[in-house]
PDB file of N, CA and C in Angstrom:
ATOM      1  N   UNK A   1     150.845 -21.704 164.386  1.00  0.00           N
ATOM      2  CA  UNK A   1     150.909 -20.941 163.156  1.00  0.00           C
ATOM      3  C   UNK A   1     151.638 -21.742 162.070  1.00  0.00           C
ATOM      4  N   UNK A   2     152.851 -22.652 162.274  1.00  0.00           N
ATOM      5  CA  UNK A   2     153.441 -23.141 161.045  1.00  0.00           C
ATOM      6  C   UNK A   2     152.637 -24.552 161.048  1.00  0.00           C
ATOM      7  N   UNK A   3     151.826 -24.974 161.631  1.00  0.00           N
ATOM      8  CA  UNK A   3     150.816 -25.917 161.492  1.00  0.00           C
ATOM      9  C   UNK A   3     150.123 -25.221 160.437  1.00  0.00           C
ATOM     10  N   UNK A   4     149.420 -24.058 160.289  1.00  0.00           N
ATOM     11  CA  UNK A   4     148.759 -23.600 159.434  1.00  0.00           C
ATOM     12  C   UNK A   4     148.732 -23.273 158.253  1.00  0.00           C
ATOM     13  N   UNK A   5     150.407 -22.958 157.936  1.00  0.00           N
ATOM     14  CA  UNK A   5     151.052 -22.318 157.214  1.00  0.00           C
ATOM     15  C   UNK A   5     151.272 -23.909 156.647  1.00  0.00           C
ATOM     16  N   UNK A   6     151.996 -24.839 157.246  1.00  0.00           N
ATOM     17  CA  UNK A   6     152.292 -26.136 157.339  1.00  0.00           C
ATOM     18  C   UNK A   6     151.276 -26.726 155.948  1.00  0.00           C
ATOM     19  N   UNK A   7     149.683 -26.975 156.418  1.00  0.00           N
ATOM     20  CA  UNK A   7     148.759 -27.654 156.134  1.00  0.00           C
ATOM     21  C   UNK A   7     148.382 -26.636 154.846  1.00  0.00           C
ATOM     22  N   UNK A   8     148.486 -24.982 154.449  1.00  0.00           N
ATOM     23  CA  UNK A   8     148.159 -24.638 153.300  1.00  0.00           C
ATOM     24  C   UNK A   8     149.089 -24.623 151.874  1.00  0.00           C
ATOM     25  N   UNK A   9     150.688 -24.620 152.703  1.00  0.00           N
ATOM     26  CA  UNK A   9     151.484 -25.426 152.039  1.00  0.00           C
ATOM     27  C   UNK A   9     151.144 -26.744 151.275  1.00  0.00           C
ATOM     28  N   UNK A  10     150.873 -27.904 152.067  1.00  0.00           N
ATOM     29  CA  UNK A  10     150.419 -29.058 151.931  1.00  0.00           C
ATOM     30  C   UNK A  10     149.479 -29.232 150.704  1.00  0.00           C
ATOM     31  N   UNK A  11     148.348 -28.214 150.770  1.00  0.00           N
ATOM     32  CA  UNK A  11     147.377 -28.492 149.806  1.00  0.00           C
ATOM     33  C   UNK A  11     147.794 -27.792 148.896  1.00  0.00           C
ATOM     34  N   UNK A  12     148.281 -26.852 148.551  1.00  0.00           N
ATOM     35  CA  UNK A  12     148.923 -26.293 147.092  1.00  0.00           C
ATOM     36  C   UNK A  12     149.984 -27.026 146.403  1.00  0.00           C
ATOM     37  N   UNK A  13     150.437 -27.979 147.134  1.00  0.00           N
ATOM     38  CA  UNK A  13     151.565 -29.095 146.619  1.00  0.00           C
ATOM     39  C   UNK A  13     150.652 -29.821 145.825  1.00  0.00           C
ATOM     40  N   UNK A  14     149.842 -30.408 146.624  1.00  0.00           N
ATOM     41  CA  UNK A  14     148.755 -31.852 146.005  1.00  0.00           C
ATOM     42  C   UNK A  14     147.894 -31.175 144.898  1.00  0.00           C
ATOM     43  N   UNK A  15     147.325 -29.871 145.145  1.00  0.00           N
ATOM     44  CA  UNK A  15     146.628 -29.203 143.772  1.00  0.00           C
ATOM     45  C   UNK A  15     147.680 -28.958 142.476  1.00  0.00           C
ATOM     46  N   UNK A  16     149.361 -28.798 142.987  1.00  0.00           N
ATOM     47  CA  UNK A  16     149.769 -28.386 141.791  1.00  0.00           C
ATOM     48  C   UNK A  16     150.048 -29.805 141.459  1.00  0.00           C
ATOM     49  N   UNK A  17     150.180 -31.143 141.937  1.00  0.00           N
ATOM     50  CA  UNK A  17     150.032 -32.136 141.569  1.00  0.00           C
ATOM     51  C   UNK A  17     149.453 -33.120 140.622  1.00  0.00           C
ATOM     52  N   UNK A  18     148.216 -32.254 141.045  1.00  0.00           N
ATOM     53  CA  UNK A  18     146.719 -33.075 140.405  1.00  0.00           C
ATOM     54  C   UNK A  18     145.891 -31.997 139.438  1.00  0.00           C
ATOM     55  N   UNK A  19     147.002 -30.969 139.014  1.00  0.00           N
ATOM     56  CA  UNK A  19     146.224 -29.802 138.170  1.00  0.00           C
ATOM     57  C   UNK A  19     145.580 -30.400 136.771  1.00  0.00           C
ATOM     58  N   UNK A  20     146.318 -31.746 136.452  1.00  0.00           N
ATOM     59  CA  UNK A  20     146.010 -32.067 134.939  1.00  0.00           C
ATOM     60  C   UNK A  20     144.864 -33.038 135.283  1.00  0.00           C
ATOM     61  N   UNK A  21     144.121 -33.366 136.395  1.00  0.00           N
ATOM     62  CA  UNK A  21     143.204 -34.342 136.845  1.00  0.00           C
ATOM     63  C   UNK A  21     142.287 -33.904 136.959  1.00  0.00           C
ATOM     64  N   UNK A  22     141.122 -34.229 136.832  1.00  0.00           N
ATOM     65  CA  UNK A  22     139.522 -33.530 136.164  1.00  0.00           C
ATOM     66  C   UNK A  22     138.743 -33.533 138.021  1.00  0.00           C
ATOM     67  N   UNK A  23     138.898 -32.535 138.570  1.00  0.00           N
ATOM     68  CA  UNK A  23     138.321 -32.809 139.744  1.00  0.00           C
ATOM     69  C   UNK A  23     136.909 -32.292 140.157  1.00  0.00           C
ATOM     70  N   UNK A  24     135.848 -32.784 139.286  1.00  0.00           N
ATOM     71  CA  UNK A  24     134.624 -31.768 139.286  1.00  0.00           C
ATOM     72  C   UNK A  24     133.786 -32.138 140.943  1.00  0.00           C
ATOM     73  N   UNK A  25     133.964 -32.855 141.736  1.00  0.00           N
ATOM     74  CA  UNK A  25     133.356 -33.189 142.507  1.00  0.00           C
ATOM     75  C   UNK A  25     134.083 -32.200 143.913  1.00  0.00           C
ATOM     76  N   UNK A  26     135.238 -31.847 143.973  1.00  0.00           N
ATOM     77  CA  UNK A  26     136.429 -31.270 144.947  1.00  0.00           C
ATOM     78  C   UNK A  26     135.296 -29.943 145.163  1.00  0.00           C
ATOM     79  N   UNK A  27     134.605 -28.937 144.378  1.00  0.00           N
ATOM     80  CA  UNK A  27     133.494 -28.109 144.587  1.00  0.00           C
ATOM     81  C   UNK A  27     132.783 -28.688 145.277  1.00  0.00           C
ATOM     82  N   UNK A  28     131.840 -29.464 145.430  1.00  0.00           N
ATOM     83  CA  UNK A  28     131.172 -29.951 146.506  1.00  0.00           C
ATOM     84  C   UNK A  28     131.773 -29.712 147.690  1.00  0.00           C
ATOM     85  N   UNK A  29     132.939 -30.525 147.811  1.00  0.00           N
ATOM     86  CA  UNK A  29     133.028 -30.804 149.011  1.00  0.00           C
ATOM     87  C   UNK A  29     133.729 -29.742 149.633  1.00  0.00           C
ATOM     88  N   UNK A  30     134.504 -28.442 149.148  1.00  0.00           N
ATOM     89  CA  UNK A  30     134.340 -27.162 149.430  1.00  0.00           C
ATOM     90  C   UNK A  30     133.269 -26.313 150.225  1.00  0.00           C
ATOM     91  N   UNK A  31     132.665 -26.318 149.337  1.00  0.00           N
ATOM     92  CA  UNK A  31     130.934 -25.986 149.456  1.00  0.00           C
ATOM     93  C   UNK A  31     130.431 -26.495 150.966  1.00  0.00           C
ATOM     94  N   UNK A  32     130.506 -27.513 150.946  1.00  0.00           N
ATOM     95  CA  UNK A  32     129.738 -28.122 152.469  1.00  0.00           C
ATOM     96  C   UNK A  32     131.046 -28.158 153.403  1.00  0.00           C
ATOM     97  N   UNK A  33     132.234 -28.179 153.373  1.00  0.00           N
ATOM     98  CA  UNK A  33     133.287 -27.772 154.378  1.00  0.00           C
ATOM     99  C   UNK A  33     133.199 -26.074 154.882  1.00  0.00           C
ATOM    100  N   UNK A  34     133.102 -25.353 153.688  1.00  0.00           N
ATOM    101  CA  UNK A  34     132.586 -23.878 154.252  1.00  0.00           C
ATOM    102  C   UNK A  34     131.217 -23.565 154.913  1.00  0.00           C
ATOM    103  N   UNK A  35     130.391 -24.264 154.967  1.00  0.00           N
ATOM    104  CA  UNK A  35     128.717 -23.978 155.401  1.00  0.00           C
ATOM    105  C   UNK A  35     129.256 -24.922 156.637  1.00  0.00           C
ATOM    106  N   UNK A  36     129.800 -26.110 156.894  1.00  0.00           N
ATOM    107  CA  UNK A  36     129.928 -26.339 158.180  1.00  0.00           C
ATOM    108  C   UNK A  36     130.534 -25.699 159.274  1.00  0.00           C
ATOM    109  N   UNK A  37     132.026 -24.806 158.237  1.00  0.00           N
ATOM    110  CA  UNK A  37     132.610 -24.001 159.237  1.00  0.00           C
ATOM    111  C   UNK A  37     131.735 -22.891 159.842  1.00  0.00           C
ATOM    112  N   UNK A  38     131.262 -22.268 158.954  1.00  0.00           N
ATOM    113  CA  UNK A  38     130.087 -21.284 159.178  1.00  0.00           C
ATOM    114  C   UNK A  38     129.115 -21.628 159.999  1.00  0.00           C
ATOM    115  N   UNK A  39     128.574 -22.855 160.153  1.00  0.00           N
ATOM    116  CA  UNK A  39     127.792 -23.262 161.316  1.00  0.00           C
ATOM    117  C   UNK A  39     128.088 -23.355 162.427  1.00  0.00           C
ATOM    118  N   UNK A  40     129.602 -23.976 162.882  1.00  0.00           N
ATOM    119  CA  UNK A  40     129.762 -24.220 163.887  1.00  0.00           C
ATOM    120  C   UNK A  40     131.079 -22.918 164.280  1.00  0.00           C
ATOM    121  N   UNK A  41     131.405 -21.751 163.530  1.00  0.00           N
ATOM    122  CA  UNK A  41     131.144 -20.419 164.174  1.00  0.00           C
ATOM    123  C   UNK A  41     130.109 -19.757 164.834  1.00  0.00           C
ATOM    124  N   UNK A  42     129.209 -20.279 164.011  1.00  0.00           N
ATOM    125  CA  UNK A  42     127.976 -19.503 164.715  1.00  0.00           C
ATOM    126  C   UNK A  42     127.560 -20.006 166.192  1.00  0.00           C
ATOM    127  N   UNK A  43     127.815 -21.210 166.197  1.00  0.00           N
ATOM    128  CA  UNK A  43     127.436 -22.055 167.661  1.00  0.00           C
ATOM    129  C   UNK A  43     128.708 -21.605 168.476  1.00  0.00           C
ATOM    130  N   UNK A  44     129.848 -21.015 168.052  1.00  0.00           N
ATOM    131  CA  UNK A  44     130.796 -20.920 168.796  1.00  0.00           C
ATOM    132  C   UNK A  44     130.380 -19.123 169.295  1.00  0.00           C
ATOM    133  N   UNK A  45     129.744 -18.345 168.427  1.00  0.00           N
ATOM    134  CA  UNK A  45     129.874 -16.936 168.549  1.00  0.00           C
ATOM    135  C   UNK A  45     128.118 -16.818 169.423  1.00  0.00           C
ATOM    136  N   UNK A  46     127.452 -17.676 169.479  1.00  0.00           N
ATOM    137  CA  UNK A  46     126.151 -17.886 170.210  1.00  0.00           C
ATOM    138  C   UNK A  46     126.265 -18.594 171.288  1.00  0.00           C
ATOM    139  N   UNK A  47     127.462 -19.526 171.804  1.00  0.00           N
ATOM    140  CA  UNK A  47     127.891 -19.552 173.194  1.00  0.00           C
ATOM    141  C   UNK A  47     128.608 -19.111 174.028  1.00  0.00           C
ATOM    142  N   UNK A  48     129.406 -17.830 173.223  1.00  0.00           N
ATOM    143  CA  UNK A  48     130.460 -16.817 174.003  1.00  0.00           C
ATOM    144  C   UNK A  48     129.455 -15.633 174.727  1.00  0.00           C
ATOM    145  N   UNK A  49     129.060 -15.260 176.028  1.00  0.00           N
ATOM    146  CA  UNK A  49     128.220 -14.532 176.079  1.00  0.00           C
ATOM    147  C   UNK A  49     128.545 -13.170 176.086  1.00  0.00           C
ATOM    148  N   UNK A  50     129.895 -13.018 176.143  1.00  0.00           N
ATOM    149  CA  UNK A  50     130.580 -11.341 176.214  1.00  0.00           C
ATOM    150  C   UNK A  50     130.537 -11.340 174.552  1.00  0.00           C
ATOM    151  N   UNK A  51     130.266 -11.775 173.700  1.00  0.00           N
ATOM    152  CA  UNK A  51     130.033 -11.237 172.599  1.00  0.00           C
ATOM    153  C   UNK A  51     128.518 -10.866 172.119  1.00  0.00           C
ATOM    154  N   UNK A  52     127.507 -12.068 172.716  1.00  0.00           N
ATOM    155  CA  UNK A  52     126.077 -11.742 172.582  1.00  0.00           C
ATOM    156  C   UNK A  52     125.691 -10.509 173.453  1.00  0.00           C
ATOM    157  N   UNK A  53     126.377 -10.153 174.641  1.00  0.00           N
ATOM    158  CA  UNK A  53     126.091  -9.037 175.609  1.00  0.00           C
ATOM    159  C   UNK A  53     126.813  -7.741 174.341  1.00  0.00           C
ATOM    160  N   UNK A  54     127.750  -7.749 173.656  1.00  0.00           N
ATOM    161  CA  UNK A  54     128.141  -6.322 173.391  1.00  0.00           C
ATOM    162  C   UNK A  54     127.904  -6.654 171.517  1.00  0.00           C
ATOM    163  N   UNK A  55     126.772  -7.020 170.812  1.00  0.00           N
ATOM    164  CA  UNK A  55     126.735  -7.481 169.667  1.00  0.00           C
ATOM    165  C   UNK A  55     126.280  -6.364 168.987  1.00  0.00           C
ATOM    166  N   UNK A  56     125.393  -5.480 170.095  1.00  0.00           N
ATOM    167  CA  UNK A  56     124.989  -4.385 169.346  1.00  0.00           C
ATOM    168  C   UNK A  56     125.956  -3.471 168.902  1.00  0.00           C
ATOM    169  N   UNK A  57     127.105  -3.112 169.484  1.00  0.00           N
ATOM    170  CA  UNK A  57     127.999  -2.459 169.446  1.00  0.00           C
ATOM    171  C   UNK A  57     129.242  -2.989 168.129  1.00  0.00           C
ATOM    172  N   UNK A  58     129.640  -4.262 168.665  1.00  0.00           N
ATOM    173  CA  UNK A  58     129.845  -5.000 167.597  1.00  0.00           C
ATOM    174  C   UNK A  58     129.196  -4.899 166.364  1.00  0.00           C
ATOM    175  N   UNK A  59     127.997  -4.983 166.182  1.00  0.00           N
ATOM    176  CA  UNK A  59     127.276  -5.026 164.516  1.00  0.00           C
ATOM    177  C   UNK A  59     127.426  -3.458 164.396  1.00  0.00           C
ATOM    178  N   UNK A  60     127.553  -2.581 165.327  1.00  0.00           N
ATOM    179  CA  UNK A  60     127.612  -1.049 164.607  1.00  0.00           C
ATOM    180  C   UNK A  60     128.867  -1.008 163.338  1.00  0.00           C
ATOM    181  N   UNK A  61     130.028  -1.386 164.362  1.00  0.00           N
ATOM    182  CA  UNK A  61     131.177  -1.490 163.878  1.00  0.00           C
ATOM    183  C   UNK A  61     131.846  -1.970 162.786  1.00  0.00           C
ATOM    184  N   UNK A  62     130.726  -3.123 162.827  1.00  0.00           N
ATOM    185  CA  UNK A  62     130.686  -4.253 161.357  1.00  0.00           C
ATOM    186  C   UNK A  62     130.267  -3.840 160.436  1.00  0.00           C
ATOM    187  N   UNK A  63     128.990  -2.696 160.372  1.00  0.00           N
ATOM    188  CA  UNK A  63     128.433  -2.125 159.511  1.00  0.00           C
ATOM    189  C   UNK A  63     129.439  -1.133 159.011  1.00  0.00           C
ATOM    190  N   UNK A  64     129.898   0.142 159.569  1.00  0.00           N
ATOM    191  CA  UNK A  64     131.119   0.789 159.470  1.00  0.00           C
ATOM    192  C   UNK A  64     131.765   0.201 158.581  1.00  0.00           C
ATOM    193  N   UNK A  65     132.660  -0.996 158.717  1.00  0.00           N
ATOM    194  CA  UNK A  65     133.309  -1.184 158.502  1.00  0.00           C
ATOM    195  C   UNK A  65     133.198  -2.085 157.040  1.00  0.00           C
ATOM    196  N   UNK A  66     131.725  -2.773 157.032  1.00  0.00           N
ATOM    197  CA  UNK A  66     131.690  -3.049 155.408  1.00  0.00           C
ATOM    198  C   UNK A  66     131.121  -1.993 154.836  1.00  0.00           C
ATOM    199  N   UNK A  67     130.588  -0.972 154.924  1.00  0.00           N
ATOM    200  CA  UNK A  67     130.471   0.455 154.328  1.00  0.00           C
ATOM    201  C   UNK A  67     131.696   0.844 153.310  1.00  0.00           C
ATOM    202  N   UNK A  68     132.417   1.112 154.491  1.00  0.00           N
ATOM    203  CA  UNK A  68     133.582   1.421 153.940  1.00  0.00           C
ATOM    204  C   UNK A  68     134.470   0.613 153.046  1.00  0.00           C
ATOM    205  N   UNK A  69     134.703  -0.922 153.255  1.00  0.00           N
ATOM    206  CA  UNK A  69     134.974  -1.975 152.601  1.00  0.00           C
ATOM    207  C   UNK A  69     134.262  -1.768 151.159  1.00  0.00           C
ATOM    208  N   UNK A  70     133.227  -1.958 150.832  1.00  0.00           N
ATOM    209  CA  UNK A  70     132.300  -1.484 149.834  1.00  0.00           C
ATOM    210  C   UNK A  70     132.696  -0.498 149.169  1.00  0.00           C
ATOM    211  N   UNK A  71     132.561   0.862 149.759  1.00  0.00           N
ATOM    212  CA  UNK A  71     132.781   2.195 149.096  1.00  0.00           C
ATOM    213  C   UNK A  71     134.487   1.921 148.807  1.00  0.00           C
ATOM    214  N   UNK A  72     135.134   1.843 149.275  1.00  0.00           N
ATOM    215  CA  UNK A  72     136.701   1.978 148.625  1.00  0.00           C
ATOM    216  C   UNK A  72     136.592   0.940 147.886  1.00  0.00           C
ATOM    217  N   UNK A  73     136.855  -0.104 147.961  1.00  0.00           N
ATOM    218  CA  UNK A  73     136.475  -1.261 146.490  1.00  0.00           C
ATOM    219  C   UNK A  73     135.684  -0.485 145.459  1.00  0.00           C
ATOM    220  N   UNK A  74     134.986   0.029 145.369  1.00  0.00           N
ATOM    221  CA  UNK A  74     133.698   0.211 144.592  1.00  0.00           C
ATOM    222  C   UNK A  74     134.615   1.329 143.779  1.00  0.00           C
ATOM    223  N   UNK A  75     134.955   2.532 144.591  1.00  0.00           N
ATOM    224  CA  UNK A  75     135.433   3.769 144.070  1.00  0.00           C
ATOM    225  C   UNK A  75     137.065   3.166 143.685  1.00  0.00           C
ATOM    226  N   UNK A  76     137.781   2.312 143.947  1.00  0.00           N
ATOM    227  CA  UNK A  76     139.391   1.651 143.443  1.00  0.00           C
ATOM    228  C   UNK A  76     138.851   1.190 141.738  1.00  0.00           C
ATOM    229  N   UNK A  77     137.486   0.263 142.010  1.00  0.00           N
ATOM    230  CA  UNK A  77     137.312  -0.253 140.758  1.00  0.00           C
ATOM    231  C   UNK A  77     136.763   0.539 139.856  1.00  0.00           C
ATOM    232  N   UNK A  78     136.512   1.480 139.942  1.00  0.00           N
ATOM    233  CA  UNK A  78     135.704   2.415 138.966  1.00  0.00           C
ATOM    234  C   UNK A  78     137.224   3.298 138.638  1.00  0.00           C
ATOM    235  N   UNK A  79     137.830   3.522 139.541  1.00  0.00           N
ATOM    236  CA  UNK A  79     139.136   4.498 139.029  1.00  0.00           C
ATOM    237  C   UNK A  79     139.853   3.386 138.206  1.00  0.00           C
ATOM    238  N   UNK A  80     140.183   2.506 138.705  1.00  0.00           N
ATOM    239  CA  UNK A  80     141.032   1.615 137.801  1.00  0.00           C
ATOM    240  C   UNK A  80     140.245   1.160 136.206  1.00  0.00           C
ATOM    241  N   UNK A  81     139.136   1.146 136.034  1.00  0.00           N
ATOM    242  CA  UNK A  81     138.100   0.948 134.935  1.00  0.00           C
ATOM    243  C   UNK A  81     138.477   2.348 133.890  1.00  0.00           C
ATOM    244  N   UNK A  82     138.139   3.203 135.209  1.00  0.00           N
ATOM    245  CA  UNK A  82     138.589   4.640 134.272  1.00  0.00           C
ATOM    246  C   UNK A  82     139.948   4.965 133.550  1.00  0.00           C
ATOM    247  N   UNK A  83     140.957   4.329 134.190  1.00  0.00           N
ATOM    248  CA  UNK A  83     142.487   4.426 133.397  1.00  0.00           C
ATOM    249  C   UNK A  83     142.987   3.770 132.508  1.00  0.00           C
ATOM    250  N   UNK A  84     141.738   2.344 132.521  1.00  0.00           N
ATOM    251  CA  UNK A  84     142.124   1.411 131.300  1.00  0.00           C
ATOM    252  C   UNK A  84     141.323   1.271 129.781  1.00  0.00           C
ATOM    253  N   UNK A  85     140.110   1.899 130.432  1.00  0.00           N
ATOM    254  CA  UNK A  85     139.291   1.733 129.277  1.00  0.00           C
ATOM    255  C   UNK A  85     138.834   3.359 128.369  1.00  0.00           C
ATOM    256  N   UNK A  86     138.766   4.108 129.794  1.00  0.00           N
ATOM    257  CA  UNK A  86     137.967   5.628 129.387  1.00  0.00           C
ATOM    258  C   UNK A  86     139.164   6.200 129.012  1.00  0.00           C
ATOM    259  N   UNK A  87     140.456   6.860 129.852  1.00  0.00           N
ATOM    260  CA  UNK A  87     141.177   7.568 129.551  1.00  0.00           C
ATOM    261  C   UNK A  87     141.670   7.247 128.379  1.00  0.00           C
ATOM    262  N   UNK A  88     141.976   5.395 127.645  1.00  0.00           N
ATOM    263  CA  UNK A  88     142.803   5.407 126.813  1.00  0.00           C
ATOM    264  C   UNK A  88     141.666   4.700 125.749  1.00  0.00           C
ATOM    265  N   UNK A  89     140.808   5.003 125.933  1.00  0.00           N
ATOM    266  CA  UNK A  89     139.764   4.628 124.930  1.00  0.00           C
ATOM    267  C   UNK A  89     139.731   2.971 124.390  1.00  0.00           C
ATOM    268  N   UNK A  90     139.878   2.445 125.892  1.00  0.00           N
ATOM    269  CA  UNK A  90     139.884   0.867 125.758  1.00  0.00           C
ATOM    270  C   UNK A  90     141.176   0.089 124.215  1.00  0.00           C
ATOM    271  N   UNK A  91     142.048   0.784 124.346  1.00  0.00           N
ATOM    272  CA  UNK A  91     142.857   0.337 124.019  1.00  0.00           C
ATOM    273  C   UNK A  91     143.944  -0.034 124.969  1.00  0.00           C
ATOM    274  N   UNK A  92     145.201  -1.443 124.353  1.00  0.00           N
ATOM    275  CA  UNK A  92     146.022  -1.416 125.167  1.00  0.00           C
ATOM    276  C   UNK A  92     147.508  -0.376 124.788  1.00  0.00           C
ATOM    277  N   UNK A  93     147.897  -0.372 125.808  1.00  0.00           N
ATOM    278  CA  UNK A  93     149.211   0.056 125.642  1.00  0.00           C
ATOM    279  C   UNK A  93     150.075  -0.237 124.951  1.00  0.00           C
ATOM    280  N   UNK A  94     151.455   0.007 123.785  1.00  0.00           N
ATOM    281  CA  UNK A  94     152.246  -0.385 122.655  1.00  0.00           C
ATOM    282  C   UNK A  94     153.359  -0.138 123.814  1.00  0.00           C
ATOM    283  N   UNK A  95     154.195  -0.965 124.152  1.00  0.00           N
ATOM    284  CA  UNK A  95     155.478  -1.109 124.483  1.00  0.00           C
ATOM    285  C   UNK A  95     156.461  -0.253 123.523  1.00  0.00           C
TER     286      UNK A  95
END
């Protein structure tokens, strides 16, 4: 864990480092570091077989559970929309 903690430390040092440095290429290589991780989850979650045996059950759960993920986000952002813009008629607040 402080390996982890360790190494995200690490990179927020070197980004606040290099914030004034034009890094348009660092997206890329984001980009294809996340689609690899994602690949080789999938090869990891397609050779565990107690997960392919209970997936149906699993994806019920998953569904559930971004349902709900969805609907409370959805209904937080519409209430919070409603207190800043509707109730006060998209004005800001005077200190």
């Amino acid at each position: 864990m402080f390996i982890i903690i360790g190494i995200m430390l690490t990179g927020m040092l070197i980004g606040y480092l290099l914030h004034s440095k034009r890094l348009t290429w660092i997206h890329k290589i984001i980009t294809f570091l996340i689609w690899t991780l994602l690949f080789l989850l999938g090869i990891d979650v397609g050779g565990n077989e107690a997960i392919i045996k209970g997936l149906h059950t699993l994806g019920l759960e998953a569904v559930i559970i971004t349902l709900g993920a969805v609907i409370g986000s959805t209904l937080c952002a519409w209430g919070l929309w409603y207190l800043l813009y509707i109730r006060n008629n998209g004005k800001e607040k005077e200190a």
